[in-house]
N, C-alpha and C. Protein backbone atom coordinates (compact mmCIF):
# COMPACT_ATOMS: atom_id res chain seq x y z
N UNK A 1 4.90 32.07 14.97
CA UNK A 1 5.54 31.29 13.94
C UNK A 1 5.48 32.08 12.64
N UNK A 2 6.51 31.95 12.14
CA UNK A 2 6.17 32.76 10.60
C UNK A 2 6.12 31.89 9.55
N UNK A 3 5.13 31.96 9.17
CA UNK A 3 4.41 31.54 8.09
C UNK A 3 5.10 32.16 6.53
N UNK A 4 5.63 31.68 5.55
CA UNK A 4 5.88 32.15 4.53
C UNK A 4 4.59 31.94 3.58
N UNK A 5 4.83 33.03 2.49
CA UNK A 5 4.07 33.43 1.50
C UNK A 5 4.50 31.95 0.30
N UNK A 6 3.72 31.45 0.06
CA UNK A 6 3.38 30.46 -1.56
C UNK A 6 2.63 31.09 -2.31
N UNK A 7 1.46 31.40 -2.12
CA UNK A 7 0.23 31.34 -2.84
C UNK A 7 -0.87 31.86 -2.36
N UNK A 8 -1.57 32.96 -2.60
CA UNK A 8 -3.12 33.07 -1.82
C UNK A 8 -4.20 31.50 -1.80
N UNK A 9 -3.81 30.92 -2.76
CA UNK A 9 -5.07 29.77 -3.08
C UNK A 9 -3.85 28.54 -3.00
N UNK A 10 -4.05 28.22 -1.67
CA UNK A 10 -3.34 26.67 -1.69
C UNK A 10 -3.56 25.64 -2.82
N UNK A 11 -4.73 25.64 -3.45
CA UNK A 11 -5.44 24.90 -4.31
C UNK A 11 -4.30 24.93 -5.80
N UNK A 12 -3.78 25.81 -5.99
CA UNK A 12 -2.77 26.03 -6.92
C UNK A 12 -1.52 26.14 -6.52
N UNK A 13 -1.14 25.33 -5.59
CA UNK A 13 0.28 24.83 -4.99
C UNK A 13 0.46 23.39 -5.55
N UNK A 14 1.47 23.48 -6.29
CA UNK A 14 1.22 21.52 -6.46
C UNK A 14 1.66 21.01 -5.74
N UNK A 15 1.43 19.68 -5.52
CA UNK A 15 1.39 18.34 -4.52
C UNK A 15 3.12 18.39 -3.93
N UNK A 16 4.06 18.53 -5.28
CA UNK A 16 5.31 18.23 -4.80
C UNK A 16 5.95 19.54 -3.55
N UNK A 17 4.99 20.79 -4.10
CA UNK A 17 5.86 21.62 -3.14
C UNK A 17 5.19 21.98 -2.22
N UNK A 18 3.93 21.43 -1.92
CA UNK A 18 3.07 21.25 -0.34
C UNK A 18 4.24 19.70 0.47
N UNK A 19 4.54 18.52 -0.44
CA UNK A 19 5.10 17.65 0.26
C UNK A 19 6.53 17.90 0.41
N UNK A 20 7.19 18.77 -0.15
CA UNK A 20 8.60 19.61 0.23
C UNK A 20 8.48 20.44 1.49
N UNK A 21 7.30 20.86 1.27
CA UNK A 21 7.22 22.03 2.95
C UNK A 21 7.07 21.07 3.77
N UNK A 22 5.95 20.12 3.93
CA UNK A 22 5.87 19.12 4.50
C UNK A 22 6.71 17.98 5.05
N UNK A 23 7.89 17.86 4.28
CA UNK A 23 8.52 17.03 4.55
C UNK A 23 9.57 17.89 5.63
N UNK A 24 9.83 18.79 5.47
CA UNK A 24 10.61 19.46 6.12
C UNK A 24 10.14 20.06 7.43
N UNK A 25 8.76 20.61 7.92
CA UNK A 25 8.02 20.96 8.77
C UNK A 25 7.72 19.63 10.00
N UNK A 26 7.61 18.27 9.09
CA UNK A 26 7.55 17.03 9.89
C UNK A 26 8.85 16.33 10.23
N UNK A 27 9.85 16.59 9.88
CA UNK A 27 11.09 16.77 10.34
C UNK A 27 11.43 17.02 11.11
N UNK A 28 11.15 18.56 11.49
CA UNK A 28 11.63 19.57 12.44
C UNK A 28 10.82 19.04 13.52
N UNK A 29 9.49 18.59 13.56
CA UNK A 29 9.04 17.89 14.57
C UNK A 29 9.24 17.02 15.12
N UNK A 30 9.44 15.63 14.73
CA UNK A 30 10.25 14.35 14.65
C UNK A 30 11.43 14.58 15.48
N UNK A 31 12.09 15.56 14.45
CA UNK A 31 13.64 15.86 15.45
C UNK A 31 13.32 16.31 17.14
N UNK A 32 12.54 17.11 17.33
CA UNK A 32 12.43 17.80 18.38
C UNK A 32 11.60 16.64 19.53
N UNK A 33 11.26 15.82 19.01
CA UNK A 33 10.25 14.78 19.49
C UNK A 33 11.08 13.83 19.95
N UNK A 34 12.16 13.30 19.07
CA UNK A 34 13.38 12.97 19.47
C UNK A 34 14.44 13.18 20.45
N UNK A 35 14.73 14.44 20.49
CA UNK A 35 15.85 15.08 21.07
C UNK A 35 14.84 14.91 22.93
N UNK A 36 13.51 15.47 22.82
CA UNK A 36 13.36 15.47 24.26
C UNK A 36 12.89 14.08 24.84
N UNK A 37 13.11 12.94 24.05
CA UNK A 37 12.63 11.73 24.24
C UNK A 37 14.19 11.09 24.61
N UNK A 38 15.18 11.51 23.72
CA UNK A 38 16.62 10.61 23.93
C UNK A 38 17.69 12.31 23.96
N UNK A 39 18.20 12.38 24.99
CA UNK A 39 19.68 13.46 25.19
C UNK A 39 20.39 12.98 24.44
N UNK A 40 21.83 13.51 24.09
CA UNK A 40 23.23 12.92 24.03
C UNK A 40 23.59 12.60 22.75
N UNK A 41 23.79 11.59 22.49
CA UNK A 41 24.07 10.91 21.62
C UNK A 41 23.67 10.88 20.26
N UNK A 42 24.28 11.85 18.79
CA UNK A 42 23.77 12.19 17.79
C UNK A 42 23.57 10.95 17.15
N UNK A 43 24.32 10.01 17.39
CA UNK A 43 23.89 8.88 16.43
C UNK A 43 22.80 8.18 16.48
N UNK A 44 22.41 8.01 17.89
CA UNK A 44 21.21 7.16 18.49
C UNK A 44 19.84 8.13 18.12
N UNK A 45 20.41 9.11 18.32
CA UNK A 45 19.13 10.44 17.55
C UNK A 45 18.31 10.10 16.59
N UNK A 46 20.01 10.22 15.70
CA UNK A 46 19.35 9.61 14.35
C UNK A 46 18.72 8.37 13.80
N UNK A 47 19.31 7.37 14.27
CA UNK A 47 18.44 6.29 14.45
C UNK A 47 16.88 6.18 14.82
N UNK A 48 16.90 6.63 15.72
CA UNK A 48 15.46 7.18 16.10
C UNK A 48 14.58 8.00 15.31
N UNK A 49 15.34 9.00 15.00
CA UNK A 49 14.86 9.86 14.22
C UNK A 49 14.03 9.27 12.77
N UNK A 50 14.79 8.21 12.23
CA UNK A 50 14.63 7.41 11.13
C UNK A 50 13.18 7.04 11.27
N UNK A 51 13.10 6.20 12.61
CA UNK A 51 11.82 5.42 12.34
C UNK A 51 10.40 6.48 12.44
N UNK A 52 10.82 7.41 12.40
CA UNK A 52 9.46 8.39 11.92
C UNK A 52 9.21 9.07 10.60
N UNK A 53 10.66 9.19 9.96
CA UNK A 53 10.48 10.29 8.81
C UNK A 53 10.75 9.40 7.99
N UNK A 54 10.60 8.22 8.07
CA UNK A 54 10.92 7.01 6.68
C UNK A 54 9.54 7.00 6.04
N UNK A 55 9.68 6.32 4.58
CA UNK A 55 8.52 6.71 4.04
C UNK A 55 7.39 5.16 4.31
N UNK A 56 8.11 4.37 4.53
CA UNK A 56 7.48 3.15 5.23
C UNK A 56 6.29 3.65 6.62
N UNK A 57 7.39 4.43 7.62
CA UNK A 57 6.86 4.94 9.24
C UNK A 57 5.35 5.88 8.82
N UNK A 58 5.59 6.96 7.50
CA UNK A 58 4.62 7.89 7.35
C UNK A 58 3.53 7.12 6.80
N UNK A 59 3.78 5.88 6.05
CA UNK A 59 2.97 5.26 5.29
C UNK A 59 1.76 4.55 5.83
N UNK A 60 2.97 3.93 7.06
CA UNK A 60 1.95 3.09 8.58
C UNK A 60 0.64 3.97 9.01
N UNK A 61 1.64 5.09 9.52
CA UNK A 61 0.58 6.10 10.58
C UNK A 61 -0.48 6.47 9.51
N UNK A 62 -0.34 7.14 8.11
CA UNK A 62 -0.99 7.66 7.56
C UNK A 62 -2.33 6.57 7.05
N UNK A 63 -2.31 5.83 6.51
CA UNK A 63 -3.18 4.19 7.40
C UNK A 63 -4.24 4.60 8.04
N UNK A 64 -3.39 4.83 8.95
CA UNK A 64 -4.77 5.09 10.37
C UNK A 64 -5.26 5.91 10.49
N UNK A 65 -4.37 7.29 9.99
CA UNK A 65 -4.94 8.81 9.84
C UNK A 65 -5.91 9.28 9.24
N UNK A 66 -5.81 8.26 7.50
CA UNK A 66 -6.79 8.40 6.89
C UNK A 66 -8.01 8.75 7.19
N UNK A 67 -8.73 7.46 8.36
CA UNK A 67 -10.05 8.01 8.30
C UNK A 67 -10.26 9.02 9.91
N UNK A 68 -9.46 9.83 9.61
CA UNK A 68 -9.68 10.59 11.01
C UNK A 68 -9.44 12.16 10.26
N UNK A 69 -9.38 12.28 8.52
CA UNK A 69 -9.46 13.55 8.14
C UNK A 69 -10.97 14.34 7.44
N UNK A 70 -10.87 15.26 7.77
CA UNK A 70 -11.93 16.16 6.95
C UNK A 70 -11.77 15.84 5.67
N UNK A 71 -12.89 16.61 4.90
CA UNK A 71 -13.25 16.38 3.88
C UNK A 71 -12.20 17.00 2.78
N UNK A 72 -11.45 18.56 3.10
CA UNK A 72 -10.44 19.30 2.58
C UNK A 72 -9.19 18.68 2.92
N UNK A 73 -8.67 18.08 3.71
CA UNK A 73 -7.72 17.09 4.21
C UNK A 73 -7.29 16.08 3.35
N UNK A 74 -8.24 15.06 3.59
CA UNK A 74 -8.51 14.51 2.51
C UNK A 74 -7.88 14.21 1.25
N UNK A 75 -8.47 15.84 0.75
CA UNK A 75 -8.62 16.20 -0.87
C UNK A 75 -6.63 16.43 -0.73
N UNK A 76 -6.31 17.10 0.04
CA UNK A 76 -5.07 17.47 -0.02
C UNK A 76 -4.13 16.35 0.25
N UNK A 77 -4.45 15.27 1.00
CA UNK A 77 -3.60 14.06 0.93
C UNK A 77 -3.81 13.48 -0.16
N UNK A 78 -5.08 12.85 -0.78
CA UNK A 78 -5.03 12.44 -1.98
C UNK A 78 -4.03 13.16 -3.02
N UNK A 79 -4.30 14.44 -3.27
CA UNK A 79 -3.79 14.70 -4.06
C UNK A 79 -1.84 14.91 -4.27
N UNK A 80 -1.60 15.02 -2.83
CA UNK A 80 -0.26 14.12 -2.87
C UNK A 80 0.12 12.70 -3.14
N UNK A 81 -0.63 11.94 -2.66
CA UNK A 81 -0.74 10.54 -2.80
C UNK A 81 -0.75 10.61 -4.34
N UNK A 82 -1.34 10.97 -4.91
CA UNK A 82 -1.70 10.56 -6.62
C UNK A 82 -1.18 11.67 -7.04
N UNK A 83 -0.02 12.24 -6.99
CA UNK A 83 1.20 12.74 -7.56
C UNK A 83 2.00 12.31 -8.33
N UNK A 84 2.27 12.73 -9.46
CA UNK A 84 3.69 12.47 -9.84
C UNK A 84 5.05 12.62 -9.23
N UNK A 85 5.61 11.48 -8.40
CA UNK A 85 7.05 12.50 -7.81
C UNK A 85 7.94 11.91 -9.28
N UNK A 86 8.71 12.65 -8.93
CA UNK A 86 10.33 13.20 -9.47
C UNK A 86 11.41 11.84 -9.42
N UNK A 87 11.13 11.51 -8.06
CA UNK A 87 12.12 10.22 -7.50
C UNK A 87 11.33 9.11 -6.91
N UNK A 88 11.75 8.12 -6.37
CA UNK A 88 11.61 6.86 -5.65
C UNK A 88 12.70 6.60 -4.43
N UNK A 89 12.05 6.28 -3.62
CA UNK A 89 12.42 5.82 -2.56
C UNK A 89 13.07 4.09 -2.69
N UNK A 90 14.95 4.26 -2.01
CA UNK A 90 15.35 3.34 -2.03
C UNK A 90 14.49 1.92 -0.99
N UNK A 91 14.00 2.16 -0.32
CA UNK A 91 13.60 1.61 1.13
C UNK A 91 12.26 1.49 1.48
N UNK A 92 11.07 1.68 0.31
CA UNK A 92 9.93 1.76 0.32
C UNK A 92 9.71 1.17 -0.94
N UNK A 93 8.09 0.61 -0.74
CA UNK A 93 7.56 0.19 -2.20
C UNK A 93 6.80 1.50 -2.77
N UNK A 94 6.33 1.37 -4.45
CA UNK A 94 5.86 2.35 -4.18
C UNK A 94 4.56 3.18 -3.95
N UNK A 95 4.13 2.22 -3.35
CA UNK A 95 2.45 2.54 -2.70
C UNK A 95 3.13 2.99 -1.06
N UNK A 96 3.29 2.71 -0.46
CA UNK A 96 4.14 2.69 0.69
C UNK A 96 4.52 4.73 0.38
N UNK A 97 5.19 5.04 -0.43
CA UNK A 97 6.34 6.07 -1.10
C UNK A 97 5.33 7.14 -1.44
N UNK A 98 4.24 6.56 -1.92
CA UNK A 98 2.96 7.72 -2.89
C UNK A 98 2.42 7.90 -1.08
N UNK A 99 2.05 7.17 -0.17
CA UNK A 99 1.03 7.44 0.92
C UNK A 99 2.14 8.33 1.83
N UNK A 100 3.14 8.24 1.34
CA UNK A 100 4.30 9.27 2.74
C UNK A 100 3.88 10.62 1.74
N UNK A 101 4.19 10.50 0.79
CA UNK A 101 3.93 12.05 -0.17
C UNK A 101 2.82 12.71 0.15
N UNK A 102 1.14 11.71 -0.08
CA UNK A 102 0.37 12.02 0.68
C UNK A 102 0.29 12.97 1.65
N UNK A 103 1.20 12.02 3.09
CA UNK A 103 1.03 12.74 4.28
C UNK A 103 2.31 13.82 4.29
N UNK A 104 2.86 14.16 3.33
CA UNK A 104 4.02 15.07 3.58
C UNK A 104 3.14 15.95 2.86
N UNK A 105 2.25 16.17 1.89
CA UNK A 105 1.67 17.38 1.21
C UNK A 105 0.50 17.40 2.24
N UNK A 106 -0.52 16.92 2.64
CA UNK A 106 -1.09 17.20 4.06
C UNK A 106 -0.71 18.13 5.27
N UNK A 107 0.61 17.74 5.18
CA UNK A 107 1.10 18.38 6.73
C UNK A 107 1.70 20.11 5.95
N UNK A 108 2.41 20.10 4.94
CA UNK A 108 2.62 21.07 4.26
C UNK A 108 1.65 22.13 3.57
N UNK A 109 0.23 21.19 3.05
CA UNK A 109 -0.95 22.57 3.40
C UNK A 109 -1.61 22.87 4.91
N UNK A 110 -1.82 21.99 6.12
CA UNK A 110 -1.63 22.64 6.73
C UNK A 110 -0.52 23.74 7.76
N UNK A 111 0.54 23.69 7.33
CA UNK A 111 1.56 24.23 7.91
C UNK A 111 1.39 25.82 7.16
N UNK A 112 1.04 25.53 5.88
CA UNK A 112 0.65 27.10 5.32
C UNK A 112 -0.27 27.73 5.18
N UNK A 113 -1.74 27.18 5.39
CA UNK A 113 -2.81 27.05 5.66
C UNK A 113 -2.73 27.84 7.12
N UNK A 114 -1.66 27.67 7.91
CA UNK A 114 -1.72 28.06 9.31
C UNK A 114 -2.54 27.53 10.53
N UNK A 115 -3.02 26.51 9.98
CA UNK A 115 -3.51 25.83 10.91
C UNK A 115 -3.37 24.94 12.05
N UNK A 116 -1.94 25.48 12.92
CA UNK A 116 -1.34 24.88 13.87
C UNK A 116 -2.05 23.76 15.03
N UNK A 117 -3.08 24.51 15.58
CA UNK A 117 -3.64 22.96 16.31
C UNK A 117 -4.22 21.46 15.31
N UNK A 118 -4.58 22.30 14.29
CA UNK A 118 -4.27 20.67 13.54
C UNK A 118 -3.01 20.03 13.24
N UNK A 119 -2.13 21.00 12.52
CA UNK A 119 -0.87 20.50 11.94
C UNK A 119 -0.40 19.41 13.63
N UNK A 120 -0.28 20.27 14.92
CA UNK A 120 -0.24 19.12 15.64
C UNK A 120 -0.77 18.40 16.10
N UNK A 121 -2.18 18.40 16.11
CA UNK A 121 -3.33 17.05 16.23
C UNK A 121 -2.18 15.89 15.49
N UNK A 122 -2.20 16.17 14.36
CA UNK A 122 -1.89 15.32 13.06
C UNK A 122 -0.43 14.71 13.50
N UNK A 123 0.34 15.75 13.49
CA UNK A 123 1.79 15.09 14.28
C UNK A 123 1.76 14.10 15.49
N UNK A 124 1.19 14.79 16.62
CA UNK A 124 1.08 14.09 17.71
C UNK A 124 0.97 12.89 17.50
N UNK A 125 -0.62 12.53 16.63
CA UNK A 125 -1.33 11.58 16.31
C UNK A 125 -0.12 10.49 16.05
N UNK A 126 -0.05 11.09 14.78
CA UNK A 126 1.52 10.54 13.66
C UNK A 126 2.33 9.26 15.14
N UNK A 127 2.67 10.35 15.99
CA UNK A 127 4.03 9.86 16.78
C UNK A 127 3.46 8.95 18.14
N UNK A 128 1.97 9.33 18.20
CA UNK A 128 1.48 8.02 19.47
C UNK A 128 1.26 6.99 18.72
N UNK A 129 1.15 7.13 16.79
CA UNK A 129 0.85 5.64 16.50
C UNK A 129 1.83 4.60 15.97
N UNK A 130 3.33 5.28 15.85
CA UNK A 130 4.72 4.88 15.45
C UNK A 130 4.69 4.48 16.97
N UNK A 131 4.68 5.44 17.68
CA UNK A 131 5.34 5.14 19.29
C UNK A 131 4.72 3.52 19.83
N UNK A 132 3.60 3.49 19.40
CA UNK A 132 2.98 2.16 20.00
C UNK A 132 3.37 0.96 19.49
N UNK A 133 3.46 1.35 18.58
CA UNK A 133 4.30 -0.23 17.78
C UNK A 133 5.81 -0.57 17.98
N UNK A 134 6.57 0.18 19.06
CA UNK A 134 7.94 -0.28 19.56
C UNK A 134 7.37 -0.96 20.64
């Protein structure tokens, strides 16, 4: 996997552009999680696709995730969580909106961090605890 260059010290990445990588890295998963779960049909995809990358779905799982992170984890979800974003979410409140940011800057220091068997511990996790509630 190639890993791009940010920063030697994740610690001086801010929140919004760990939850930009993040949001996009948990995406690409989602999608792919999707596609081998439902063939065919782009619309029904997307539909599907929705109920994971909404900021409501990340808000749920991240809930439960909470107490299943390290201590550096943690520090890096909080500090998305208690971010300033830029925007608001039409379709979320915004505690709901701050805990998806959270888990989108989480998944985005570990994705650059390189820490792949977590980044998918964390995903997996993410998608058996959306998956159970259909």
């Amino acid at each position: 996997m190639i890993i791009p260059y940010i920063a030697s010290d994740l610690r001086e990445v801010s929140p919004q552009v760990l939850a930009y990588i993040g949001d996009s890295v948990y995406e690409l998963y989602a999608r792919c999680h999707v596609a081998s779960r439902t063939a065919g049909n782009n619309n029904r995809m997307h539909k599907l696709n929705i109920g994971y990358v909404s900021a409501v779905s990340q808000a749920k799982a991240m809930k439960v995730l909470e107490n299943e992170l390290d201590e550096e984890e943690e520090r890096y979800f909080r500090r998305g969580r208690n971010s300033n974003p830029h925007s608001t979410s039409k379709n979320a409140n915004p505690a709901e909106y701050m805990y998806a940011t959270g888990f989108e800057a989480l998944i985005g220091f570990l994705f650059l961090d390189n820490r792949s068997a977590r980044l998918e511990y964390i995903i997996n996790r993410t998608f058996d605890i959306l998956d159970s509630e259909e």
